[in-house]
N, C-alpha and C. Protein backbone atom coordinates (compact mmCIF):
# COMPACT_ATOMS: atom_id res chain seq x y z
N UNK A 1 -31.11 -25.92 -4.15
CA UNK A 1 -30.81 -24.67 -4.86
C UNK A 1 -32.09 -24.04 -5.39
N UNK A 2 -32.06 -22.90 -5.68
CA UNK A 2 -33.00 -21.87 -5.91
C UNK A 2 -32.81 -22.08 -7.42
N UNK A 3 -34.55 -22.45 -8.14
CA UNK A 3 -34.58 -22.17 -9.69
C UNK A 3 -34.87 -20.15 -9.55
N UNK A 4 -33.89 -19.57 -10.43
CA UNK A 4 -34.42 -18.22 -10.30
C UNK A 4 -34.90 -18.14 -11.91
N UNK A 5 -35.66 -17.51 -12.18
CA UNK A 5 -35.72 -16.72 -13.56
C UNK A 5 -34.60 -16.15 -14.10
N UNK A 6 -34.58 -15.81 -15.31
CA UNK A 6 -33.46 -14.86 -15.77
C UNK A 6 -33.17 -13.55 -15.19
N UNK A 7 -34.40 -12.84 -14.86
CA UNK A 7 -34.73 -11.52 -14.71
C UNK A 7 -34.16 -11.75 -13.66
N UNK A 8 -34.79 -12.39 -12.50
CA UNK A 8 -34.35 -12.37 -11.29
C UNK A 8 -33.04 -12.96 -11.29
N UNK A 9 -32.42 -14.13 -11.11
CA UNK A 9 -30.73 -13.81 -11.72
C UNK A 9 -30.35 -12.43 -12.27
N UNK A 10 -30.54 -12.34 -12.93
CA UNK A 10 -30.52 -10.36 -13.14
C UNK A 10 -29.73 -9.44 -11.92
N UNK A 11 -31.12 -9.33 -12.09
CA UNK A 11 -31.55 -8.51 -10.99
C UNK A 11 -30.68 -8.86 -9.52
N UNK A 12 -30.08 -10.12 -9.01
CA UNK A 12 -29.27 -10.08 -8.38
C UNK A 12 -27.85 -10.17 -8.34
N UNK A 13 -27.52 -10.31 -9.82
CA UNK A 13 -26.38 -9.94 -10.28
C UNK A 13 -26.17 -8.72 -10.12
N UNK A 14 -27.17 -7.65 -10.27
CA UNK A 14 -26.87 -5.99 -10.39
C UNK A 14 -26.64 -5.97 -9.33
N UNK A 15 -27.72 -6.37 -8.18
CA UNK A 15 -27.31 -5.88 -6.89
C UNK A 15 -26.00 -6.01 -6.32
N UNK A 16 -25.37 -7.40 -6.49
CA UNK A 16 -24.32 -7.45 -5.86
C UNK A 16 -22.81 -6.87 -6.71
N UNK A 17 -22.97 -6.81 -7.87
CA UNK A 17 -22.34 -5.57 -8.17
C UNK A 17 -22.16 -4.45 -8.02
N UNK A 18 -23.62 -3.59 -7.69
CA UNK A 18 -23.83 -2.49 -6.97
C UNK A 18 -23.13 -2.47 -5.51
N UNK A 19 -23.10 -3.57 -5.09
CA UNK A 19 -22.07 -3.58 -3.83
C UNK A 19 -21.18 -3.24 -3.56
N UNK A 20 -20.74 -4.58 -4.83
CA UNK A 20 -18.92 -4.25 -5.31
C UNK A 20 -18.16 -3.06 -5.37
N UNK A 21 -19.02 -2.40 -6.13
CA UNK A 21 -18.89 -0.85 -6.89
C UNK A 21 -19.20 -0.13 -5.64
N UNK A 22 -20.44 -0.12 -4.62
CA UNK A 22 -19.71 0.47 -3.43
C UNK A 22 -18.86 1.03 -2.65
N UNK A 23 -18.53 -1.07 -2.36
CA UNK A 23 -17.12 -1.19 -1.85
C UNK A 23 -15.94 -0.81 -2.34
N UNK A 24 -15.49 -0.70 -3.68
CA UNK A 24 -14.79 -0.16 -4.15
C UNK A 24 -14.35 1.19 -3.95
N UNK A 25 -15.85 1.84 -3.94
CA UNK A 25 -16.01 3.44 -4.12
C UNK A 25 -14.91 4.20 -2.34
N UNK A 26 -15.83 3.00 -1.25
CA UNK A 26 -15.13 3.71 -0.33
C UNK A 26 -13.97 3.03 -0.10
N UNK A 27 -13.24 1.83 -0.34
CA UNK A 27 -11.79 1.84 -0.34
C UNK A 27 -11.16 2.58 -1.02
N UNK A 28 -11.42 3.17 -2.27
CA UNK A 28 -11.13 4.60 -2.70
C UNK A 28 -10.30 5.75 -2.32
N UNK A 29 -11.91 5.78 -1.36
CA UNK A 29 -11.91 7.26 -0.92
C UNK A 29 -10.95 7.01 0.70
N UNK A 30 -11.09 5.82 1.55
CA UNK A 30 -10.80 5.53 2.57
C UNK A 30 -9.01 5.39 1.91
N UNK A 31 -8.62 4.89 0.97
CA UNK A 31 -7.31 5.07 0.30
C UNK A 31 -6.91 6.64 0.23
N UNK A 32 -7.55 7.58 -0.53
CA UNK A 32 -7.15 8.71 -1.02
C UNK A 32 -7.05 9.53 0.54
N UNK A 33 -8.31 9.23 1.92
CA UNK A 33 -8.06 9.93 2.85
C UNK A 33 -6.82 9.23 3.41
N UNK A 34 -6.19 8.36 3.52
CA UNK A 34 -5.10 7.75 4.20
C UNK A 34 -3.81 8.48 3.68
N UNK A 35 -3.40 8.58 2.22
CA UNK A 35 -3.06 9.50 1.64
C UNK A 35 -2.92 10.64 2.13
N UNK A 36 -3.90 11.06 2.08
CA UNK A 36 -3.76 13.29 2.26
C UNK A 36 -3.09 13.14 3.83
N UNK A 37 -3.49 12.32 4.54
CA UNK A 37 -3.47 12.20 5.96
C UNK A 37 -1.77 11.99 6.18
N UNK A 38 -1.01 10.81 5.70
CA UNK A 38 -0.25 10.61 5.57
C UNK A 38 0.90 11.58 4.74
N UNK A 39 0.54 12.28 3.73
CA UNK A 39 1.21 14.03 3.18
C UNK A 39 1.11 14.65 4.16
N UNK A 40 0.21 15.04 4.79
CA UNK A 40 -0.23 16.08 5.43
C UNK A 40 0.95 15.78 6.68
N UNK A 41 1.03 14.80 6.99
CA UNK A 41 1.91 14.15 8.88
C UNK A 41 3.07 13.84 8.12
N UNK A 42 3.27 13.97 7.28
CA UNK A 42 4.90 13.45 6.72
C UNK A 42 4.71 11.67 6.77
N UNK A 43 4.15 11.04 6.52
CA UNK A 43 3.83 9.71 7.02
C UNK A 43 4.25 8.84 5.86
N UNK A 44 5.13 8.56 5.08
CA UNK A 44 5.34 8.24 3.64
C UNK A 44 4.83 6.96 3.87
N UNK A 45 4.68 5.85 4.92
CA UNK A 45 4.49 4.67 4.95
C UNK A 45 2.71 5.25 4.94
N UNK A 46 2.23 5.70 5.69
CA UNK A 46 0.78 6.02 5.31
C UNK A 46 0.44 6.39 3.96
N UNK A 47 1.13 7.22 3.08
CA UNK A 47 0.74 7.93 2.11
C UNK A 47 1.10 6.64 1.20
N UNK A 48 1.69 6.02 0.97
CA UNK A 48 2.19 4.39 -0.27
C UNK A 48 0.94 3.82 0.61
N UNK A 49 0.73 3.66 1.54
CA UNK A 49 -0.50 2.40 1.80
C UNK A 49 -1.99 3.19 1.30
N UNK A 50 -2.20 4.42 1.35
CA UNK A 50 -3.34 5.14 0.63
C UNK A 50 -3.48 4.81 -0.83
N UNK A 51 -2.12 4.95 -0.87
CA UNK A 51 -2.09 5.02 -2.89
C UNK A 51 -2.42 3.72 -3.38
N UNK A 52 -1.57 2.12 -2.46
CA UNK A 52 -1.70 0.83 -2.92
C UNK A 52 -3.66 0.90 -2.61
N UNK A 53 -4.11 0.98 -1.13
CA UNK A 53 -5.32 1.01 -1.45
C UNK A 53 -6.27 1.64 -2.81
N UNK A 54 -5.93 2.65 -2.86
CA UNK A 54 -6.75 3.56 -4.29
C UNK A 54 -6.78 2.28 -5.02
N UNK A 55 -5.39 1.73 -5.64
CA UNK A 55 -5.20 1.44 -6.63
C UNK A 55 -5.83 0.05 -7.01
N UNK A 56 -5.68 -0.62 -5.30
CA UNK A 56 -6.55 -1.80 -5.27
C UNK A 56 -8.07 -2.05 -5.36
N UNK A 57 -8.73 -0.84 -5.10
CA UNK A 57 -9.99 -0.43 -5.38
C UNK A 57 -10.13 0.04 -6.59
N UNK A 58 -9.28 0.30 -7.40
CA UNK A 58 -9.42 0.65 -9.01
C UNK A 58 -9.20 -0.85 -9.56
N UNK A 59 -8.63 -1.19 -9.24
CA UNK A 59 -8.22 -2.92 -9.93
C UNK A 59 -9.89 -3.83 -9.40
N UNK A 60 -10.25 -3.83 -8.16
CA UNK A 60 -11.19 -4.08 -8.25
C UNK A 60 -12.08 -3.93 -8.77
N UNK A 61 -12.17 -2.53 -9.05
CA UNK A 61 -13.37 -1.58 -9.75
C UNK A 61 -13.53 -2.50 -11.61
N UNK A 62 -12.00 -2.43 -12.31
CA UNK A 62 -12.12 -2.47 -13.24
C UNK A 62 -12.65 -4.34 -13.54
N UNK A 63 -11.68 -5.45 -12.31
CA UNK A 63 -12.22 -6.61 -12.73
C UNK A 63 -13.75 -6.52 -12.59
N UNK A 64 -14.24 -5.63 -12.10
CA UNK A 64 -16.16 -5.82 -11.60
C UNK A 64 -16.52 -5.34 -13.02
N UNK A 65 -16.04 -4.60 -13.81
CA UNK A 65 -16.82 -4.07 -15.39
C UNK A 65 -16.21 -5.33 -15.94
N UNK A 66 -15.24 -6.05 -16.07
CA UNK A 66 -14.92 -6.49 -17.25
C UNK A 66 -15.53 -8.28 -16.73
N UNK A 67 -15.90 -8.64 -15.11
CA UNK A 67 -17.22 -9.30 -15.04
C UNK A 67 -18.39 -8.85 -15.52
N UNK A 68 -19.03 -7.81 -15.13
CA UNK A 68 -19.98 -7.52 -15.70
C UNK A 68 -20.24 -7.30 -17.68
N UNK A 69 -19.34 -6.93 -18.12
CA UNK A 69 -19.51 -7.63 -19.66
C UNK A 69 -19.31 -8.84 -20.03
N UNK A 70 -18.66 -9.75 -18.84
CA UNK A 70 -18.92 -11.10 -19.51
C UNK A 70 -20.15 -11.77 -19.59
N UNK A 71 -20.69 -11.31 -17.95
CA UNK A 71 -22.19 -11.83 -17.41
C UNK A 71 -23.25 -10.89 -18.77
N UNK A 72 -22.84 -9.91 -18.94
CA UNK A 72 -23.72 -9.78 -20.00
C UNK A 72 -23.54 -10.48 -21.32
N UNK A 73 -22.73 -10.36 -21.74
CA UNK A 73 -22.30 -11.76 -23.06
C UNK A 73 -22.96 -12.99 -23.01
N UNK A 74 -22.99 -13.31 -21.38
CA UNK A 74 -23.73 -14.54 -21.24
C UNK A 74 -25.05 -14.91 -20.87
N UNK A 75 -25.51 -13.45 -20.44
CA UNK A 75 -27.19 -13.28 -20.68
C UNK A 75 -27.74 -13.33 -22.14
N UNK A 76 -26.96 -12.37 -22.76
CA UNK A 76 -27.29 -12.32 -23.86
C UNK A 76 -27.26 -13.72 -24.92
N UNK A 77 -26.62 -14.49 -24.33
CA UNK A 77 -25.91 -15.84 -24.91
C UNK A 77 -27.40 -17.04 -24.72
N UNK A 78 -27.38 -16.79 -23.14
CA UNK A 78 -28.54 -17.53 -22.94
C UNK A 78 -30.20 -17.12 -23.71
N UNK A 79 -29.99 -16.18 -23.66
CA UNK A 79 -31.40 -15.35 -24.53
C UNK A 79 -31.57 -16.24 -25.93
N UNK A 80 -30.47 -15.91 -26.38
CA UNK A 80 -30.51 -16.29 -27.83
C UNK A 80 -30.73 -18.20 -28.17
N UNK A 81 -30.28 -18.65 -26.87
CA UNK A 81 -30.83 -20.17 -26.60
C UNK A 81 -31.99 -20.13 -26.60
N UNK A 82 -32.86 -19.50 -25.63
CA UNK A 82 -34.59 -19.96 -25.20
C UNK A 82 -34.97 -19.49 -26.38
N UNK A 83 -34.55 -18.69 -27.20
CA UNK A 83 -35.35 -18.02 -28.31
C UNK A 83 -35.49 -19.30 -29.40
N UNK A 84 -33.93 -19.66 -29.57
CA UNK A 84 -34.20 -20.74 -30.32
C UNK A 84 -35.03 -21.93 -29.93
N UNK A 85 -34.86 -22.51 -28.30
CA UNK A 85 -35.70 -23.87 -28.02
C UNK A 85 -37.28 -23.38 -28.53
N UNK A 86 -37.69 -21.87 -28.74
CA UNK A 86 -39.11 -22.19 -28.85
C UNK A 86 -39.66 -22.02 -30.20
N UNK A 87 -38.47 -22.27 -31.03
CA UNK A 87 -38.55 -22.77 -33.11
C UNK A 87 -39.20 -24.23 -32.87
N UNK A 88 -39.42 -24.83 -33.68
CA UNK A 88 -40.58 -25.65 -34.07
C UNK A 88 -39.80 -26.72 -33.26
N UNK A 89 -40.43 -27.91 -32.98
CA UNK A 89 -39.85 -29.23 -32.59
C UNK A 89 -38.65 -29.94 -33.09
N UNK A 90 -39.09 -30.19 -34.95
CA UNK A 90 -37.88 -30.64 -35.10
C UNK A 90 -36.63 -29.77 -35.32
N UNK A 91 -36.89 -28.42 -35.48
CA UNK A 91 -35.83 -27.27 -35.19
C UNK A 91 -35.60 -27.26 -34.41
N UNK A 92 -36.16 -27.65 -33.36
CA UNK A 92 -35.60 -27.26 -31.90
C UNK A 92 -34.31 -28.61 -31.25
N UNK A 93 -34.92 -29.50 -31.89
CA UNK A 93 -34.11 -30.50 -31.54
C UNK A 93 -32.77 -30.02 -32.18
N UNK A 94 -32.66 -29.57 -33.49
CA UNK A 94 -30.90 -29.36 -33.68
C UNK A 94 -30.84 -28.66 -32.95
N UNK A 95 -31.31 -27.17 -32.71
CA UNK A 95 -31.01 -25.96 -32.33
C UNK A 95 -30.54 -25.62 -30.77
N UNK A 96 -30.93 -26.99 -30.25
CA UNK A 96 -30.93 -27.58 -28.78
C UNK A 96 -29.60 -28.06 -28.21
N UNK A 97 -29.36 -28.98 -29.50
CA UNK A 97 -27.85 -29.46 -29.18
C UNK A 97 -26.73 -28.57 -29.91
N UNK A 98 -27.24 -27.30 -30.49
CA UNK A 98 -26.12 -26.22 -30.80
C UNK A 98 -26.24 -25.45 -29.74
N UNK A 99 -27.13 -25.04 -29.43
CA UNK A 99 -27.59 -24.52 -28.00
C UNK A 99 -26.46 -24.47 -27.28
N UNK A 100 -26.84 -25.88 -26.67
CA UNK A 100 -26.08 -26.29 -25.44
C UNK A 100 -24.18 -26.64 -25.83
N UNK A 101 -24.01 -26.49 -27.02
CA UNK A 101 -22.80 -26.67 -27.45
C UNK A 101 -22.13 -24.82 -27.05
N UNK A 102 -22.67 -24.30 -27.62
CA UNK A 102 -22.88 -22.39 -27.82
C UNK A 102 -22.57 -21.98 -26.26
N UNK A 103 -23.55 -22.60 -25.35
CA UNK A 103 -23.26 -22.53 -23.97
C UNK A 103 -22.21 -22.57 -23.02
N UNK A 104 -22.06 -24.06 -23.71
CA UNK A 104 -21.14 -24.30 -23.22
C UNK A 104 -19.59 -23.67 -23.31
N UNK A 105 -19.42 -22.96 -24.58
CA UNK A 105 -18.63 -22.62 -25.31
C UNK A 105 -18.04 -21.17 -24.40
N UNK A 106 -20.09 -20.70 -24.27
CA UNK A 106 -19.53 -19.01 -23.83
C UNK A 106 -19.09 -19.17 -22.16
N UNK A 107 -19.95 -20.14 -21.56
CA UNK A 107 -19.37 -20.22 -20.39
C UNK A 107 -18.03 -20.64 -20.03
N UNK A 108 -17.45 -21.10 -20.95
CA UNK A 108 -16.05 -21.70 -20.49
C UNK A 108 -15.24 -20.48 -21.01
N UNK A 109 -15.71 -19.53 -21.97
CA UNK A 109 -15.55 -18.39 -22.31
C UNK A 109 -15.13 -17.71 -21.49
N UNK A 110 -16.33 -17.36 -20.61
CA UNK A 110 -16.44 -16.09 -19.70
C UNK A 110 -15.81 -17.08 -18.20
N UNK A 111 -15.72 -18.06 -18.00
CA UNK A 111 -15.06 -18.50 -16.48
C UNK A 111 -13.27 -18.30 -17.43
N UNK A 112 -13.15 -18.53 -17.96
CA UNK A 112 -11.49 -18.06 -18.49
C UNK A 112 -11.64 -17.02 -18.60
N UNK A 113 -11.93 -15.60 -18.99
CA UNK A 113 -12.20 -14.44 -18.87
C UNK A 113 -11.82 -14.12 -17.39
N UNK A 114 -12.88 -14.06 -16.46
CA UNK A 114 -12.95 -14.33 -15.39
C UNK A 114 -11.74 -14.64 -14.32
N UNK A 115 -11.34 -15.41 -15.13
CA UNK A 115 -9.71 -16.34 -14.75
C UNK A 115 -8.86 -15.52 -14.55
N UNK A 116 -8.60 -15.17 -16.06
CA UNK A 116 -7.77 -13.93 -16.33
C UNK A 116 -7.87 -12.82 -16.00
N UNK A 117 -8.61 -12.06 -16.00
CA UNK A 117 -8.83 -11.04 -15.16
C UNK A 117 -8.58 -10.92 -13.81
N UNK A 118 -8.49 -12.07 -12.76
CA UNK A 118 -8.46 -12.14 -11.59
C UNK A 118 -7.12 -12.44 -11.61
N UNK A 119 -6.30 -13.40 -12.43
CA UNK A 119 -4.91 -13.27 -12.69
C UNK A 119 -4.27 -11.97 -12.46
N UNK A 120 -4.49 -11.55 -13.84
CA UNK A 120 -4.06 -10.10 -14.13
C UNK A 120 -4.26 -9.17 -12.47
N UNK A 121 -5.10 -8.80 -12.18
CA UNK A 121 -5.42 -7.96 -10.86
C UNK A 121 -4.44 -8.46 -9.77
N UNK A 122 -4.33 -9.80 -10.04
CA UNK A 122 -3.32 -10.61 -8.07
C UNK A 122 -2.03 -10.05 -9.07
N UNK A 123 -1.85 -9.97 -9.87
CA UNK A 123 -0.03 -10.41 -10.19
C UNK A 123 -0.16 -7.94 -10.14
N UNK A 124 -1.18 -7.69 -10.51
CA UNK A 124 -0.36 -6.35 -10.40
C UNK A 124 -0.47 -6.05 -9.04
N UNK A 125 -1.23 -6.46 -8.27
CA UNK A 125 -1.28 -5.74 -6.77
C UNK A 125 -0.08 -6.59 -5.95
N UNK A 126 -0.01 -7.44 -6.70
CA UNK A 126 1.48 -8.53 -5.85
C UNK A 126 2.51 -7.48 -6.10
N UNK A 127 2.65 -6.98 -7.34
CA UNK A 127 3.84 -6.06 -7.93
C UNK A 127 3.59 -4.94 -7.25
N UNK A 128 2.70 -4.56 -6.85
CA UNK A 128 2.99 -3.16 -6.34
C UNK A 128 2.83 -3.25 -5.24
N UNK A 129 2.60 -4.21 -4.33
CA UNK A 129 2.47 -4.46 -2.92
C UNK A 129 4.65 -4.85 -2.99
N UNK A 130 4.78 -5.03 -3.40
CA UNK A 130 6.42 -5.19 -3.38
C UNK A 130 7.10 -4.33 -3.91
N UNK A 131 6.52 -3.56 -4.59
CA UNK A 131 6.92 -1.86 -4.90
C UNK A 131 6.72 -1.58 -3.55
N UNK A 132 5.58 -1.22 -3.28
CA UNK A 132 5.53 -0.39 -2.01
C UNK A 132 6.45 -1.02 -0.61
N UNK A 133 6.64 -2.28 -0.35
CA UNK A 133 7.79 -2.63 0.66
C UNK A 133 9.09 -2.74 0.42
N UNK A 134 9.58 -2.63 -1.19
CA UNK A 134 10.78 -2.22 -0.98
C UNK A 134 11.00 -0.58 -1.06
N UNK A 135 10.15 -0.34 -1.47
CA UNK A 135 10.03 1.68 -0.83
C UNK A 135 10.20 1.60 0.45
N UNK A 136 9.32 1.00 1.21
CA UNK A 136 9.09 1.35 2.74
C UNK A 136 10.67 0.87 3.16
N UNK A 137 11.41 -0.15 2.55
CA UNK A 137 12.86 -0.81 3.60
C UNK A 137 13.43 0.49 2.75
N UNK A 138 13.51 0.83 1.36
CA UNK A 138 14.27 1.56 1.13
C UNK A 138 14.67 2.62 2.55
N UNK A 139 13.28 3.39 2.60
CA UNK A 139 13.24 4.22 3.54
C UNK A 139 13.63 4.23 5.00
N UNK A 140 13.35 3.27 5.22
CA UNK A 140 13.45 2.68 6.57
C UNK A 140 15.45 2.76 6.49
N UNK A 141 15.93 2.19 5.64
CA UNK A 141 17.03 2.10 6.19
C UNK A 141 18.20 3.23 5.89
N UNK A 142 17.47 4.40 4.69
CA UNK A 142 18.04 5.57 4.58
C UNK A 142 18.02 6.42 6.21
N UNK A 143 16.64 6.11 6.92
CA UNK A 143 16.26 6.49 7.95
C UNK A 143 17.49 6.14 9.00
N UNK A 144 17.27 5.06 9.07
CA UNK A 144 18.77 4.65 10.32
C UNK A 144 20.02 4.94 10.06
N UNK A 145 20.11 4.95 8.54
CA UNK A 145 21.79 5.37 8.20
C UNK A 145 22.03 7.08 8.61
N UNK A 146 20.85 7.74 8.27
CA UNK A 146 21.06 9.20 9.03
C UNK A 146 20.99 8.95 10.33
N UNK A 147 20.44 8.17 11.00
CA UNK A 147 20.58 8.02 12.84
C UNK A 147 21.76 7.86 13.06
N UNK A 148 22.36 6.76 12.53
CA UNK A 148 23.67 6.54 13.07
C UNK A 148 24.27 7.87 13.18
N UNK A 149 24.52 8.69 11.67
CA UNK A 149 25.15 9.49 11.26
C UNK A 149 24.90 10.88 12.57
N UNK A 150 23.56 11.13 12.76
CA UNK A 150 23.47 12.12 13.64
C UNK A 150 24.29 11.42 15.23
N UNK A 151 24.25 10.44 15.25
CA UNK A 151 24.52 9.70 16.67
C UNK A 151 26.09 9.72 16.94
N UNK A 152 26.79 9.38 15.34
CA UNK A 152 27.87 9.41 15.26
C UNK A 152 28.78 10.90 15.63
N UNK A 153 27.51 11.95 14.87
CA UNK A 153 28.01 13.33 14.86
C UNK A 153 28.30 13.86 16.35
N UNK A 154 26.58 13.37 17.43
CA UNK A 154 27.00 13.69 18.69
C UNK A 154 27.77 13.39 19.55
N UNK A 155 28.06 12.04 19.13
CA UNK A 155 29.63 11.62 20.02
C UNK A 155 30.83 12.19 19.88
N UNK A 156 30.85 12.65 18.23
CA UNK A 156 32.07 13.73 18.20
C UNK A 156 32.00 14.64 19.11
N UNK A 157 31.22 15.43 19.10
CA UNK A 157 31.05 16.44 19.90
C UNK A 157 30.83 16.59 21.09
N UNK A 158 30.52 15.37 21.59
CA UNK A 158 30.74 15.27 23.23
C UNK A 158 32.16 15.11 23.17
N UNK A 159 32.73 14.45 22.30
CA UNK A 159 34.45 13.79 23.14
C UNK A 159 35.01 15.61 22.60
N UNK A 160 34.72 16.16 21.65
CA UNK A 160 35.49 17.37 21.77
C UNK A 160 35.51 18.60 23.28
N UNK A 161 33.62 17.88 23.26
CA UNK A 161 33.92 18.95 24.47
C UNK A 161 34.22 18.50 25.71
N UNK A 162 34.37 17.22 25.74
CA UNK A 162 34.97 16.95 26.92
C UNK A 162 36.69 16.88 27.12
N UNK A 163 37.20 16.60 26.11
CA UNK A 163 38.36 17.56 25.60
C UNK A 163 38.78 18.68 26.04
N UNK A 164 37.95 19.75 25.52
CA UNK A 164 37.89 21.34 25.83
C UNK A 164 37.42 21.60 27.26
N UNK A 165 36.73 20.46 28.19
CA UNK A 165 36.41 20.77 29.52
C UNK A 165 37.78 20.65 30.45
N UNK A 166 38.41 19.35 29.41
CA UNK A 166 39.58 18.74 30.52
C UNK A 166 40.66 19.37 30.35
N UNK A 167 41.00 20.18 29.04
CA UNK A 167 42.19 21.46 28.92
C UNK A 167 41.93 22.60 30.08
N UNK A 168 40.35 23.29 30.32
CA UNK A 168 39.89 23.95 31.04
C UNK A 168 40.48 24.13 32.00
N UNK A 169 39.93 22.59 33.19
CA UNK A 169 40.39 22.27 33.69
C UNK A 169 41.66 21.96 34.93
N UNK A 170 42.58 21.32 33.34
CA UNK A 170 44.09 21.83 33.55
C UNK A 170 44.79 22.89 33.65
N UNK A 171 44.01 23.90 33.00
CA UNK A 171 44.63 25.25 32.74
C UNK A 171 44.00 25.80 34.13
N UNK A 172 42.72 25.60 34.44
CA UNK A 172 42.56 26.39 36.07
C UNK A 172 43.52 25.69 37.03
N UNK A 173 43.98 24.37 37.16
CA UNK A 173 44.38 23.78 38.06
C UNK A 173 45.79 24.62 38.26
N UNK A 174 46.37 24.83 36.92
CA UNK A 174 47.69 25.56 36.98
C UNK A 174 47.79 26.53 37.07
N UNK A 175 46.62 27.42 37.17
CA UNK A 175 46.76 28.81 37.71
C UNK A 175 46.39 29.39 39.05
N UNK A 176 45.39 27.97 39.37
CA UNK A 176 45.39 27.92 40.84
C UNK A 176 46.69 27.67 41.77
N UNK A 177 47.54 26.64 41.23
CA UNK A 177 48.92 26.59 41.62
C UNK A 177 50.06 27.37 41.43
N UNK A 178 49.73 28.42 40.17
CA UNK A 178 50.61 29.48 40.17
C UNK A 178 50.58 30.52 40.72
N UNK A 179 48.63 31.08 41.58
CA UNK A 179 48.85 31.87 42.43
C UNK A 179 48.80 31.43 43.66
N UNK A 180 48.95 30.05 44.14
CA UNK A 180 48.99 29.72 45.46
C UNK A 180 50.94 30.09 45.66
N UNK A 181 51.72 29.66 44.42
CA UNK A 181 52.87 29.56 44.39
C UNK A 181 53.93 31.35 44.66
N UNK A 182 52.56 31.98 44.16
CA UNK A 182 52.97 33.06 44.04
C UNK A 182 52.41 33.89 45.60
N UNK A 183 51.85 33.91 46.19
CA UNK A 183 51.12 33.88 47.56
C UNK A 183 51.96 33.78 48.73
N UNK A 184 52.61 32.33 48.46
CA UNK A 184 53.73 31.77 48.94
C UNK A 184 55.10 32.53 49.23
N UNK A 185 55.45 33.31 47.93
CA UNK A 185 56.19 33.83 47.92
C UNK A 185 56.20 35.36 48.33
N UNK A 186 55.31 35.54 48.50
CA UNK A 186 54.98 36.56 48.85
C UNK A 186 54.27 37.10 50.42
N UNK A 187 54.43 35.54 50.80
CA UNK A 187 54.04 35.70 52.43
C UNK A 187 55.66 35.70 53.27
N UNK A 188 56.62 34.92 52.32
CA UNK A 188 58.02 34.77 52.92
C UNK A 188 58.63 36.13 52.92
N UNK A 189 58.35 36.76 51.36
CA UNK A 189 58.73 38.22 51.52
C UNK A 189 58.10 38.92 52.71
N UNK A 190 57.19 39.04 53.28
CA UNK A 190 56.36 40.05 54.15
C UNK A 190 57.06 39.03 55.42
N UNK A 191 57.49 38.41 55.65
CA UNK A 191 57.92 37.56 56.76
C UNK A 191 59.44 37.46 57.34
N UNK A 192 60.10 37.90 55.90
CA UNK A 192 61.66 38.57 56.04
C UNK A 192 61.51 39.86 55.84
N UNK A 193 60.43 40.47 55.75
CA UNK A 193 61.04 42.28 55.38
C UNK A 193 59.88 42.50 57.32
């Protein structure tokens, strides 16, 4: 393992926060365009997966500040240690084993912090990741119950008009037979006169 300095520990703490905060920034924005995209196309399953993204990039966003004030609590924590190890010898010796008591204290501090926070973030994106799929079945099955319904509607309307084809039909058939009938009768007349 790498001994780093404080500074440098630092200094690569920022960076990879600066990442974070990045990454955040464009799941965001890659959320909010999925969104407009999904309004825009009627896409409601696109537009809930834009919004859960946003929101998961805000939840991220916020556990990365409320790491970053712990890591500072605990810079600041450690500071106030080296300051003390460099009080006199036999001061240093108590101040050493409060020190490392103090340390210990904030680090178990800030990894429960830490804890919790990452708690908190899974249990709301669990909740709204199950918001958003019982939206989506909601939808989904309002969706098929109008299918049926239109499906149901067009079968009416075929059997009516096939109904109205087969009266048609019947009614030409019988008027075809009433002027063949009448034809008939009218060839016997011209056949006796």
């Amino acid at each position: 393992m790498w001994n780093l300095s404080p500074r440098e520990e630092a200094r690569m703490t920022d960076h990879d926060k600066a990442g974070q905060a990045r990454e955040s920034l464009i799941d965001s924005v890659k959320g909010k365009a999925k969104e407009l995209f999904g309004a825009v196309t009627g896409n409601d399953s696109l537009t809930a997966q834009g919004q859960l993204q946003q929101a998961e990039a805000e939840q991220r966003k916020e556990a990365n500040k409320e790491r970053a004030v712990a890591d500072a609590e605990a810079r600041e924590a450690r500071a106030d240690v080296a300051e003390a190890s460099r009080e006199g010898a036999e001061e240093r010796r108590s101040l050493n084993a409060e020190a490392d008591a103090d340390k210990a204290a904030v680090d178990n501090q800030e990894a429960a912090q830490k804890r919790a926070a990452e708690q908190a973030a899974h249990q709301r994106l669990a909740e709204e990741r199950n918001e958003a799929d019982r939206e989506a079945e909601r939808k989904e099955r309002e969706a098929k119950a109008e299918q049926r319904a239109e499906i149901h509607d067009a079968d009416s309307q075929l059997a009516d008009a096939l109904e109205e084809h087969r009266e048609a039909a019947a009614e030409s058939a019988s008027a075809h037979a009433e002027a063949a009938r009448i034809r008939r009768q009218a060839d016997n007349l011209n056949n006796d006169a």
